[in-house]
PDB file of N, CA and C in Angstrom:
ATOM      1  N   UNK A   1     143.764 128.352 100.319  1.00  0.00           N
ATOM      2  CA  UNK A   1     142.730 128.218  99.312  1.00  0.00           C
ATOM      3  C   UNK A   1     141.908 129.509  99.184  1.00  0.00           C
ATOM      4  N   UNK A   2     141.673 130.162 100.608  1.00  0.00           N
ATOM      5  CA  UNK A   2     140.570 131.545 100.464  1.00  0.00           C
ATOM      6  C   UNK A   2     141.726 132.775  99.554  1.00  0.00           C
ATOM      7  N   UNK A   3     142.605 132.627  99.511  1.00  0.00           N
ATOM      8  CA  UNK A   3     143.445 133.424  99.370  1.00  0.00           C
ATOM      9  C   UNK A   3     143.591 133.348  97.440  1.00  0.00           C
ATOM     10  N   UNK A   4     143.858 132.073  97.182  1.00  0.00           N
ATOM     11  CA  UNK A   4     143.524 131.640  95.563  1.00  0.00           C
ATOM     12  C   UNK A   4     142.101 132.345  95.582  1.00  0.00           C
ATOM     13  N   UNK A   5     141.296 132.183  95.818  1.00  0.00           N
ATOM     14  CA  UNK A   5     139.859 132.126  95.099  1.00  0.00           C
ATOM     15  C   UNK A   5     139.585 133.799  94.843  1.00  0.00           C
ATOM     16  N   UNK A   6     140.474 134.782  96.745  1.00  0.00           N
ATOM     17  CA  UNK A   6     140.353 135.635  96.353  1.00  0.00           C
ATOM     18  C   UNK A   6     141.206 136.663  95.030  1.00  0.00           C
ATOM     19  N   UNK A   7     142.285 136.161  94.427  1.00  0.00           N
ATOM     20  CA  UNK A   7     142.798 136.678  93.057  1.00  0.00           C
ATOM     21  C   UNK A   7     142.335 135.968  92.048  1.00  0.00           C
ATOM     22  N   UNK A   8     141.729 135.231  92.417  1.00  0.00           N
ATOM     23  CA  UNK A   8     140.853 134.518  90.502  1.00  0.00           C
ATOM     24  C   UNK A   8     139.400 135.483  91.104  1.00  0.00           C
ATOM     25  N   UNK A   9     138.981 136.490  92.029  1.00  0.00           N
ATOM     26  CA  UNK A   9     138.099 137.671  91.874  1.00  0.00           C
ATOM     27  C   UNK A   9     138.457 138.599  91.804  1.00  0.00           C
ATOM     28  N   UNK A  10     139.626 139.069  91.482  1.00  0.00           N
ATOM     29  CA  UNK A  10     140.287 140.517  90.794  1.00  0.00           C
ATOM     30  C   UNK A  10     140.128 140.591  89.522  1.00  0.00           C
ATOM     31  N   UNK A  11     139.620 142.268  89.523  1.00  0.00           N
ATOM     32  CA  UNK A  11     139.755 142.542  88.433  1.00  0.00           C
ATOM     33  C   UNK A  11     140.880 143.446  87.747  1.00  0.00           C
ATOM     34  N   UNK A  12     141.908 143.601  87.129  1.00  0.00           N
ATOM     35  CA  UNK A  12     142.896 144.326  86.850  1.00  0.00           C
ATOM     36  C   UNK A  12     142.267 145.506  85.692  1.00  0.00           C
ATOM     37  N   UNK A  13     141.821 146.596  86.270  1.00  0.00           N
ATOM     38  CA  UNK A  13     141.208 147.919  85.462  1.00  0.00           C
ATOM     39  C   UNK A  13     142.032 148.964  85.233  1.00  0.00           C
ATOM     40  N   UNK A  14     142.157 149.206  83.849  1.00  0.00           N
ATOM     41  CA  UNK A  14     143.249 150.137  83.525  1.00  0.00           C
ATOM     42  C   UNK A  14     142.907 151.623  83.121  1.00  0.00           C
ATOM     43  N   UNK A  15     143.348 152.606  83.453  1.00  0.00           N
ATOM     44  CA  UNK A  15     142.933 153.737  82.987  1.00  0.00           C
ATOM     45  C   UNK A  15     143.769 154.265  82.355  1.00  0.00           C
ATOM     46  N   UNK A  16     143.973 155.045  81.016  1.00  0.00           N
ATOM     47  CA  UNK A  16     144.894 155.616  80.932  1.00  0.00           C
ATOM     48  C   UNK A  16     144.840 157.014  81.400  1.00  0.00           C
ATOM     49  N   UNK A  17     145.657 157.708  80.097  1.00  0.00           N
ATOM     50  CA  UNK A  17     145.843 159.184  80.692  1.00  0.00           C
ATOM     51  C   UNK A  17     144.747 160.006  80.589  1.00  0.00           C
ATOM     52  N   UNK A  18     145.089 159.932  79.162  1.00  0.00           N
ATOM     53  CA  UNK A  18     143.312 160.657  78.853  1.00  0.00           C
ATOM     54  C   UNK A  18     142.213 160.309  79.673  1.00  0.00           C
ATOM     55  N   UNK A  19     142.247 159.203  79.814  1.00  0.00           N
ATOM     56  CA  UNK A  19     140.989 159.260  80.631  1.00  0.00           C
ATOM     57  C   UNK A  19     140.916 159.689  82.482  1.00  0.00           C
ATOM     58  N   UNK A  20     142.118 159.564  82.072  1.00  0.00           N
ATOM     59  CA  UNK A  20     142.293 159.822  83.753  1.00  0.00           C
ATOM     60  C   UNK A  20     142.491 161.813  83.986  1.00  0.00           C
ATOM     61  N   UNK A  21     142.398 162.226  82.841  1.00  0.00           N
ATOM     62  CA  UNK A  21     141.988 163.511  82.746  1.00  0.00           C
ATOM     63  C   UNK A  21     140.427 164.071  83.545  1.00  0.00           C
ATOM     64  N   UNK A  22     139.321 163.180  82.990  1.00  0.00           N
ATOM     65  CA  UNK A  22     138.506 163.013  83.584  1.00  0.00           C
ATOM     66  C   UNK A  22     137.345 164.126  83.135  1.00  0.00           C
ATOM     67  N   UNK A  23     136.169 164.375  82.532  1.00  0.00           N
ATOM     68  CA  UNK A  23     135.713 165.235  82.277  1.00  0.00           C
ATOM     69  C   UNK A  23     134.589 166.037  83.189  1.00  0.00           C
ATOM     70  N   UNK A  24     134.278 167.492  83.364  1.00  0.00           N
ATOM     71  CA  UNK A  24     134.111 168.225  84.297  1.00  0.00           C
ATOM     72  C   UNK A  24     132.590 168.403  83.846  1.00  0.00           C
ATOM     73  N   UNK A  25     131.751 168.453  84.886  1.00  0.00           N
ATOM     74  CA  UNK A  25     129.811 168.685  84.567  1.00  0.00           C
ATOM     75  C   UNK A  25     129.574 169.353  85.875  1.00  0.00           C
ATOM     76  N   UNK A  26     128.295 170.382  85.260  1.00  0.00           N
ATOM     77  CA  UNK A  26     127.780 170.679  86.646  1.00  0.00           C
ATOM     78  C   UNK A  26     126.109 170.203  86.156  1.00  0.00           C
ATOM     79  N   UNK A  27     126.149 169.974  84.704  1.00  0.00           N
ATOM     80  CA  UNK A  27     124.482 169.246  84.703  1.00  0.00           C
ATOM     81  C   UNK A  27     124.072 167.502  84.355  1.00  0.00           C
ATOM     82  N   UNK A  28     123.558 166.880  84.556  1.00  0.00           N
ATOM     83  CA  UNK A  28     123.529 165.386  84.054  1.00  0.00           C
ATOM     84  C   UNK A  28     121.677 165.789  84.117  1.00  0.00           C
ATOM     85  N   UNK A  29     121.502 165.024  82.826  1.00  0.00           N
ATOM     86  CA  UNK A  29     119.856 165.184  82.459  1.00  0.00           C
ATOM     87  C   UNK A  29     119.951 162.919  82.156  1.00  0.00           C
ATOM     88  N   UNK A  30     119.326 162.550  83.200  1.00  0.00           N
ATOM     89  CA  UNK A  30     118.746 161.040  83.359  1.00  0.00           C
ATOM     90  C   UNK A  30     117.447 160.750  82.511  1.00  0.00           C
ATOM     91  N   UNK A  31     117.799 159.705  81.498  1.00  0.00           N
ATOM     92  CA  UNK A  31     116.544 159.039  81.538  1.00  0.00           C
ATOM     93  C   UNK A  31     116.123 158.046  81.235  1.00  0.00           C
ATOM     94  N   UNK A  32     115.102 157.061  81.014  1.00  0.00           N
ATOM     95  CA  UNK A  32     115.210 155.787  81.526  1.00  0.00           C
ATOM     96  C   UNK A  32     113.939 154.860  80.248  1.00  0.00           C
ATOM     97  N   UNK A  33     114.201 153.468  80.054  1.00  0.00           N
ATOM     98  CA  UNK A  33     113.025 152.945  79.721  1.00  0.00           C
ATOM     99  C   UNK A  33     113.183 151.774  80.298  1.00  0.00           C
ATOM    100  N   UNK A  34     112.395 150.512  80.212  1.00  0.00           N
ATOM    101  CA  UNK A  34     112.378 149.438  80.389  1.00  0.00           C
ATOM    102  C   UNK A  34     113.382 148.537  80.354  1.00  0.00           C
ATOM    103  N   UNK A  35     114.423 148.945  79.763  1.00  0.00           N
ATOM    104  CA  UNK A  35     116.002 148.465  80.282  1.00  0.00           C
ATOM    105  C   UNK A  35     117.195 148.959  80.351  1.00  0.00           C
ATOM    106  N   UNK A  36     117.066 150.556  80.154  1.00  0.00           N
ATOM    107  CA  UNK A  36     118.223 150.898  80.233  1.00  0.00           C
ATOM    108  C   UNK A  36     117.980 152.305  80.946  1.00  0.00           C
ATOM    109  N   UNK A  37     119.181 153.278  81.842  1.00  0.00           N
ATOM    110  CA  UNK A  37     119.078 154.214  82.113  1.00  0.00           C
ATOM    111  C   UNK A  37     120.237 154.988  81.450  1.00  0.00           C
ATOM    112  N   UNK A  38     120.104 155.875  80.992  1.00  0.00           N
ATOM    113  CA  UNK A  38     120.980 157.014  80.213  1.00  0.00           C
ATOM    114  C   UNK A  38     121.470 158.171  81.169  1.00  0.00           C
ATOM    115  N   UNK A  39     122.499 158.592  81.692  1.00  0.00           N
ATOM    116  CA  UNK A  39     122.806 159.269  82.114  1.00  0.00           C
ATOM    117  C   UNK A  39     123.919 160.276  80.933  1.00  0.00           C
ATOM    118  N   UNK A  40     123.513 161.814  80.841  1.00  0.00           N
ATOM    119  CA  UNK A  40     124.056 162.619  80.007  1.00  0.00           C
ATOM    120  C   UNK A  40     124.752 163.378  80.976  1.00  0.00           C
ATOM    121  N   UNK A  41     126.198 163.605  80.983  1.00  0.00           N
ATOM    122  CA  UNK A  41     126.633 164.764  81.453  1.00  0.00           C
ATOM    123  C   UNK A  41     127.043 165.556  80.262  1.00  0.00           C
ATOM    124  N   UNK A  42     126.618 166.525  81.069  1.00  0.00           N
ATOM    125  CA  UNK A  42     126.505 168.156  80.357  1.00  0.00           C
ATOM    126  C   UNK A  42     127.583 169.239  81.298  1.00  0.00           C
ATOM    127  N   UNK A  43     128.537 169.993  80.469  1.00  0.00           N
ATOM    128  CA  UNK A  43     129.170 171.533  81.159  1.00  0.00           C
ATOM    129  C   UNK A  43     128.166 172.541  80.288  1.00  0.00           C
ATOM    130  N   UNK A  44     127.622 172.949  81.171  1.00  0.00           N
ATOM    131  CA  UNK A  44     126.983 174.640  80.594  1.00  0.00           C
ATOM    132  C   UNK A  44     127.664 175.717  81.461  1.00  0.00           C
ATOM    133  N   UNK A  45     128.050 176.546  80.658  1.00  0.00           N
ATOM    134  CA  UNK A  45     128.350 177.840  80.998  1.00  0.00           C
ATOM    135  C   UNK A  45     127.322 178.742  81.242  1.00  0.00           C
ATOM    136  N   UNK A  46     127.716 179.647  82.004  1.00  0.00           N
ATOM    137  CA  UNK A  46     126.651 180.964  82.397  1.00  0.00           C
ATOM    138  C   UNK A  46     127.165 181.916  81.436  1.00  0.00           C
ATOM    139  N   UNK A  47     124.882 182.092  80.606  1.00  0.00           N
ATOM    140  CA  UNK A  47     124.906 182.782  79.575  1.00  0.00           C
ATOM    141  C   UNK A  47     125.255 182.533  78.236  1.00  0.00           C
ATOM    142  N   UNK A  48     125.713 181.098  77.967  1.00  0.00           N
ATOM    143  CA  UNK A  48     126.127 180.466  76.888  1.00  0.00           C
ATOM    144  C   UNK A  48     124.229 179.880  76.472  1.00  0.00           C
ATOM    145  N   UNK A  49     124.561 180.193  75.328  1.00  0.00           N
ATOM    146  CA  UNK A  49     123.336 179.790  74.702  1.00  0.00           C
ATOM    147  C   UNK A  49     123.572 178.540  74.285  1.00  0.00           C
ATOM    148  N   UNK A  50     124.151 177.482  74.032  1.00  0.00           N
ATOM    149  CA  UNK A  50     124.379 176.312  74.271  1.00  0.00           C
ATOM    150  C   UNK A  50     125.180 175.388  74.659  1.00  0.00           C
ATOM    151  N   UNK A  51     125.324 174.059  74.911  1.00  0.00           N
ATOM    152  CA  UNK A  51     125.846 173.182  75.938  1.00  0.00           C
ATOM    153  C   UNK A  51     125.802 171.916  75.440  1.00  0.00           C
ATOM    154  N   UNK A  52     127.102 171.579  75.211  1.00  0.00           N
ATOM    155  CA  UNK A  52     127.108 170.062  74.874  1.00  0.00           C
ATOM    156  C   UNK A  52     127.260 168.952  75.662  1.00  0.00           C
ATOM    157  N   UNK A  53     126.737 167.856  75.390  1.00  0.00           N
ATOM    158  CA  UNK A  53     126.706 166.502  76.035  1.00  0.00           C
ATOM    159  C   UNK A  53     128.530 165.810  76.148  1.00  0.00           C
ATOM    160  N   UNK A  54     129.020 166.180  77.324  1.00  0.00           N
ATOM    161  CA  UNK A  54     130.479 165.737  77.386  1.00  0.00           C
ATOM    162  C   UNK A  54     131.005 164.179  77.583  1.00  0.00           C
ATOM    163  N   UNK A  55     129.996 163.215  77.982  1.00  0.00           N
ATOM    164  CA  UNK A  55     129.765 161.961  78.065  1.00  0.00           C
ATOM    165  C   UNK A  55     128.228 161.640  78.495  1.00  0.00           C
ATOM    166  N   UNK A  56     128.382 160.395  78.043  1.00  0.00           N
ATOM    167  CA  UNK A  56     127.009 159.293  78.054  1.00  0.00           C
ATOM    168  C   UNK A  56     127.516 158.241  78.943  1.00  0.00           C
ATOM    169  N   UNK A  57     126.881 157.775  79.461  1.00  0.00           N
ATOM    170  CA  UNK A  57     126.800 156.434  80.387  1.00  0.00           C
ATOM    171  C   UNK A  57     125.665 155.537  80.727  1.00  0.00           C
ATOM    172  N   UNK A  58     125.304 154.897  80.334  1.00  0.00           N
ATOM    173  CA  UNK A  58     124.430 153.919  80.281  1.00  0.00           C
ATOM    174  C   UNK A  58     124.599 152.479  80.926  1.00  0.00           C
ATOM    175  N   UNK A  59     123.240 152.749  81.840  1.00  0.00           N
ATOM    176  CA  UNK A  59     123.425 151.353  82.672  1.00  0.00           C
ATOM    177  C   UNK A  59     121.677 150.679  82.851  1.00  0.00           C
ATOM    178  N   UNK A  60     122.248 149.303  83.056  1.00  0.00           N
ATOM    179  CA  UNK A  60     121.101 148.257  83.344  1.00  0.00           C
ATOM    180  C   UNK A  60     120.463 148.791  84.237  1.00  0.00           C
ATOM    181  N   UNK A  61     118.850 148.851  84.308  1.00  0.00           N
ATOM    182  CA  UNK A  61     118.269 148.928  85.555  1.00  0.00           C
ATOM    183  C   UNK A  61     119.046 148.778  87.118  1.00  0.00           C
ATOM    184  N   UNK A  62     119.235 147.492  86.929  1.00  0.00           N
ATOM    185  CA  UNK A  62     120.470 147.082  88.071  1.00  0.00           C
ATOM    186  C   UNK A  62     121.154 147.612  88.746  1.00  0.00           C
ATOM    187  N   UNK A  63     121.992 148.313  87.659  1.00  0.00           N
ATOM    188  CA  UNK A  63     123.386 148.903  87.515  1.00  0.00           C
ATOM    189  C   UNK A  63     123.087 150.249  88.257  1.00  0.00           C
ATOM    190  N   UNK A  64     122.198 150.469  87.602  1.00  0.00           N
ATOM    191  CA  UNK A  64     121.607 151.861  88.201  1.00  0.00           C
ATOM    192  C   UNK A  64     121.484 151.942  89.655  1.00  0.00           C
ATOM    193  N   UNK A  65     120.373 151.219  90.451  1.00  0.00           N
ATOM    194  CA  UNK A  65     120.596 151.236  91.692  1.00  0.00           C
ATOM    195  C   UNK A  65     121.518 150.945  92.414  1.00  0.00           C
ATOM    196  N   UNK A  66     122.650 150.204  91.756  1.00  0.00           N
ATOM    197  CA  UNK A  66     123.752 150.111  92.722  1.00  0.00           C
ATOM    198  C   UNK A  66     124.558 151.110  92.253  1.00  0.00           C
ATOM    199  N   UNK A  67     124.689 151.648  91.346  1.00  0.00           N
ATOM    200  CA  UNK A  67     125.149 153.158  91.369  1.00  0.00           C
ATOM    201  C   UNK A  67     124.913 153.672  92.701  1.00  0.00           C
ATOM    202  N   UNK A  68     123.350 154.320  92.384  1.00  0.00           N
ATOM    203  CA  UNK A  68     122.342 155.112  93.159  1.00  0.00           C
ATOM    204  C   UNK A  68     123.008 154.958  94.677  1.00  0.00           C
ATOM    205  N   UNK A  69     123.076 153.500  95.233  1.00  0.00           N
ATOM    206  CA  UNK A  69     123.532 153.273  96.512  1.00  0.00           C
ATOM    207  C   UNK A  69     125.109 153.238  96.703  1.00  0.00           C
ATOM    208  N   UNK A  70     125.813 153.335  95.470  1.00  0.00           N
ATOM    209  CA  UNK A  70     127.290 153.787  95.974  1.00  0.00           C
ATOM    210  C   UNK A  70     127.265 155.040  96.083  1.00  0.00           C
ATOM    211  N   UNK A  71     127.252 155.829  95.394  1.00  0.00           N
ATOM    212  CA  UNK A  71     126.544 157.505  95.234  1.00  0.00           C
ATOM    213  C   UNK A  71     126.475 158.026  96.952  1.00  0.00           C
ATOM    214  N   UNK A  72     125.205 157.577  97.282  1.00  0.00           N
ATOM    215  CA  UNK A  72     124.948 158.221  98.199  1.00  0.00           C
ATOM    216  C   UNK A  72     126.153 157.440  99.464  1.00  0.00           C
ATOM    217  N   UNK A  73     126.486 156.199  99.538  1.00  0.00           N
ATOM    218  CA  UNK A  73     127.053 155.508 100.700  1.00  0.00           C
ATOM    219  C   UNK A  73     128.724 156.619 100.773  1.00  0.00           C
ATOM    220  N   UNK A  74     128.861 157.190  99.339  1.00  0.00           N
ATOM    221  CA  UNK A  74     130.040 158.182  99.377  1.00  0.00           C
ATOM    222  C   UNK A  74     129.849 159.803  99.906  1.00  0.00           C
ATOM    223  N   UNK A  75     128.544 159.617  99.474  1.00  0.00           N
ATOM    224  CA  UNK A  75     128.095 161.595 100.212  1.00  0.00           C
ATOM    225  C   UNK A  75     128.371 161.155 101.337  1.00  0.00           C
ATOM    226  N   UNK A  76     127.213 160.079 101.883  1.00  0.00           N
ATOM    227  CA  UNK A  76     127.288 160.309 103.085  1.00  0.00           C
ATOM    228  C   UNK A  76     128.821 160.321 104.049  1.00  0.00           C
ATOM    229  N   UNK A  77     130.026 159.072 103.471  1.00  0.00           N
ATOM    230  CA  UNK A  77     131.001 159.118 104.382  1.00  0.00           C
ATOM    231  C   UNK A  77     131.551 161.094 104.226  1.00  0.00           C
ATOM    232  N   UNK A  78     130.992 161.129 102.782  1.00  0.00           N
ATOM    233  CA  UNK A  78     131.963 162.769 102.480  1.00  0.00           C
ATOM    234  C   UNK A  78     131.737 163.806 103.525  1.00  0.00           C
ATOM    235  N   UNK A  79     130.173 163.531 103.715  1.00  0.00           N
ATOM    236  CA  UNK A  79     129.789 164.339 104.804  1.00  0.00           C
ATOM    237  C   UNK A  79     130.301 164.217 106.119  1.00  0.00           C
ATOM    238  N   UNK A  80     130.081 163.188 106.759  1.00  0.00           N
ATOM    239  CA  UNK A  80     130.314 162.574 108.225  1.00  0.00           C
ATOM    240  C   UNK A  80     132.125 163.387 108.180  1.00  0.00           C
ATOM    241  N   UNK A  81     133.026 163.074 106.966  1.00  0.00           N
ATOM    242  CA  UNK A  81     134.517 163.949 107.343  1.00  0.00           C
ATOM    243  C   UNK A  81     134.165 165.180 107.292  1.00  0.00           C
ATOM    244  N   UNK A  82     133.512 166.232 106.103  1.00  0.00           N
ATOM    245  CA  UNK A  82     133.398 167.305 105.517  1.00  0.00           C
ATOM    246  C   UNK A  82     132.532 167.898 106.165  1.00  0.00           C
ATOM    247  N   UNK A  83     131.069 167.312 106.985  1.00  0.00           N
ATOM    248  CA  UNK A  83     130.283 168.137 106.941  1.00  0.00           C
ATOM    249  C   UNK A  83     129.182 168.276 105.549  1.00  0.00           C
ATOM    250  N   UNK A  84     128.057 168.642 106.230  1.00  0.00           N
ATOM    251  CA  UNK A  84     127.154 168.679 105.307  1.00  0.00           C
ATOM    252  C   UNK A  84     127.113 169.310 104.120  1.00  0.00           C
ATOM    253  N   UNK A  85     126.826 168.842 102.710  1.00  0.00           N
ATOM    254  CA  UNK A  85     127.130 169.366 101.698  1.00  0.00           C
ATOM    255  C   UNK A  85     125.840 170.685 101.454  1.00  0.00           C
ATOM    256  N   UNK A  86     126.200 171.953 101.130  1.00  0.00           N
ATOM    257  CA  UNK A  86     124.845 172.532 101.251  1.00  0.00           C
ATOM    258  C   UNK A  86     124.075 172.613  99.822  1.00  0.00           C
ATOM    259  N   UNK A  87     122.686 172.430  99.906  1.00  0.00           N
ATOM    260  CA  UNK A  87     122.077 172.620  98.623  1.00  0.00           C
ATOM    261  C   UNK A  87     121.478 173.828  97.959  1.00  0.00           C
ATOM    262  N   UNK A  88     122.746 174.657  97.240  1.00  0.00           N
ATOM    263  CA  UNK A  88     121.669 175.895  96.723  1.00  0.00           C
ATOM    264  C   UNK A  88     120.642 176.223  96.066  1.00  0.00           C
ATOM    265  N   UNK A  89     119.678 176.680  96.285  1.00  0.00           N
ATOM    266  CA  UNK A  89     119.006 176.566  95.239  1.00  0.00           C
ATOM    267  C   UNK A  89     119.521 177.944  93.470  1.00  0.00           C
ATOM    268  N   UNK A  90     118.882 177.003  93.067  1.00  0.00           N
ATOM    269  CA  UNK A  90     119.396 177.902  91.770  1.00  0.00           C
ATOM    270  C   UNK A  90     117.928 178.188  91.005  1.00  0.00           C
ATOM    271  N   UNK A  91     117.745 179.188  89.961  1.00  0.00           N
ATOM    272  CA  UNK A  91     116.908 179.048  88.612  1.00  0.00           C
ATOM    273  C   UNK A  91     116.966 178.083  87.850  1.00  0.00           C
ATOM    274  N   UNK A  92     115.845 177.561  87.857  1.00  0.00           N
ATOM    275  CA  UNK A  92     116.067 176.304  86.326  1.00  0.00           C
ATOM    276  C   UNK A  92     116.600 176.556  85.682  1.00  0.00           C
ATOM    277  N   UNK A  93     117.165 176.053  84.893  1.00  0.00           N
ATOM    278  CA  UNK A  93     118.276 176.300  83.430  1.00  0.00           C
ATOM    279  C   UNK A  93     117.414 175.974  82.678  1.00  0.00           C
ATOM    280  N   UNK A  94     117.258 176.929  81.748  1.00  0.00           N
ATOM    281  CA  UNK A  94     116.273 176.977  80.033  1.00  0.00           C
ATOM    282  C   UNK A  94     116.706 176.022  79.362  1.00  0.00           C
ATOM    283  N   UNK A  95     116.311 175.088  79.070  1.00  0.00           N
ATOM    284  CA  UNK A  95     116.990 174.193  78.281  1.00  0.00           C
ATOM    285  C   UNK A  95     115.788 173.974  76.916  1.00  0.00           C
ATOM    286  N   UNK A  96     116.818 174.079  75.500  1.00  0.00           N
ATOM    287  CA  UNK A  96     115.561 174.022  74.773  1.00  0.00           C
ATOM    288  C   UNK A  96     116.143 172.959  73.708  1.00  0.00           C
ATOM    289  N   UNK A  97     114.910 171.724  73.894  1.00  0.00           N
ATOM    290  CA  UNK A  97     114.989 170.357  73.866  1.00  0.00           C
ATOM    291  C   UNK A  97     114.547 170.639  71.891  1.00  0.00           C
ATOM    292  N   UNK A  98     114.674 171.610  71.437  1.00  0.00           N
ATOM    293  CA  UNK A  98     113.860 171.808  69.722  1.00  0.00           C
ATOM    294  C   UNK A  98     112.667 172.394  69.542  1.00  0.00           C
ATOM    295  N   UNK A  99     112.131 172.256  68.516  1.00  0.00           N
ATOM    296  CA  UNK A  99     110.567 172.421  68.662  1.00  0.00           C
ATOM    297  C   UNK A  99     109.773 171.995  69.318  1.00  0.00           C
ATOM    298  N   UNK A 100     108.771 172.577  69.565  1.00  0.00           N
ATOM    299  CA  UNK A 100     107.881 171.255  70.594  1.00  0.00           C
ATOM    300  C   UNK A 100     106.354 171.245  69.340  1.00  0.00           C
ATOM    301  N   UNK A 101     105.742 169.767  69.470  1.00  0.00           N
ATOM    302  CA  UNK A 101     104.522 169.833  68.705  1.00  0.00           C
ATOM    303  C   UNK A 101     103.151 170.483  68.871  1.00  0.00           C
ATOM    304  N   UNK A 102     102.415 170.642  68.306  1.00  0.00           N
ATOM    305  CA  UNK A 102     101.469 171.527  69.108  1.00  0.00           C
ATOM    306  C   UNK A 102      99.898 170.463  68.246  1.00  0.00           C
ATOM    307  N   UNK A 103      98.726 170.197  69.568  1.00  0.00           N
ATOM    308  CA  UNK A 103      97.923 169.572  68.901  1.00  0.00           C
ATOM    309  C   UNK A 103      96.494 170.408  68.149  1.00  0.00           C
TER     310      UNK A 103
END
């Protein structure tokens, strides 16, 4: 019976090719309201005066923190094999969001 119950909780998730291409970011700009969080990944090049949004992903409050806690539950095993990931610091990246208003 545990054995039924556990394949009526599978989920069969398909990827194809394209997607299993997979697209490449070194920036994601987050942000959030009262029910949803937006995550933008971004590739910027060095010295490129602009940078497009390569996917969107959007999740429930919810969704988000259990992201948040798969996320890190994967650094951390990455680390414990790899070793500590190091954090460079860099220059902010100029990012220019349009005009801005002025009062």
């Amino acid at each position: 019976m545990a054995e039924q119950e556990q394949k009526q909780k599978q989920i069969n998730i398909e990827l194809d090719e394209k997607m299993a291409e997979g697209v490449y970011s070194n920036l994601a700009i987050i942000n959030h309201s009262v029910s949803e969080f937006v995550v933008d990944f971004i590739t910027i090049m060095p010295g490129a005066p602009k940078a497009k949004v390569k996917s969107r992903v959007i999740l429930t409050p919810q969704h988000a923190k259990k992201f948040l806690k798969a996320l890190n539950d994967n650094v951390n095993r990455f680390e414990q094999a790899h070793g500590t990931i190091k954090d460079y610091e860099q220059p902010p990246i100029p990012i220019n969001f349009g005009p801005t208003g002025e009062a």
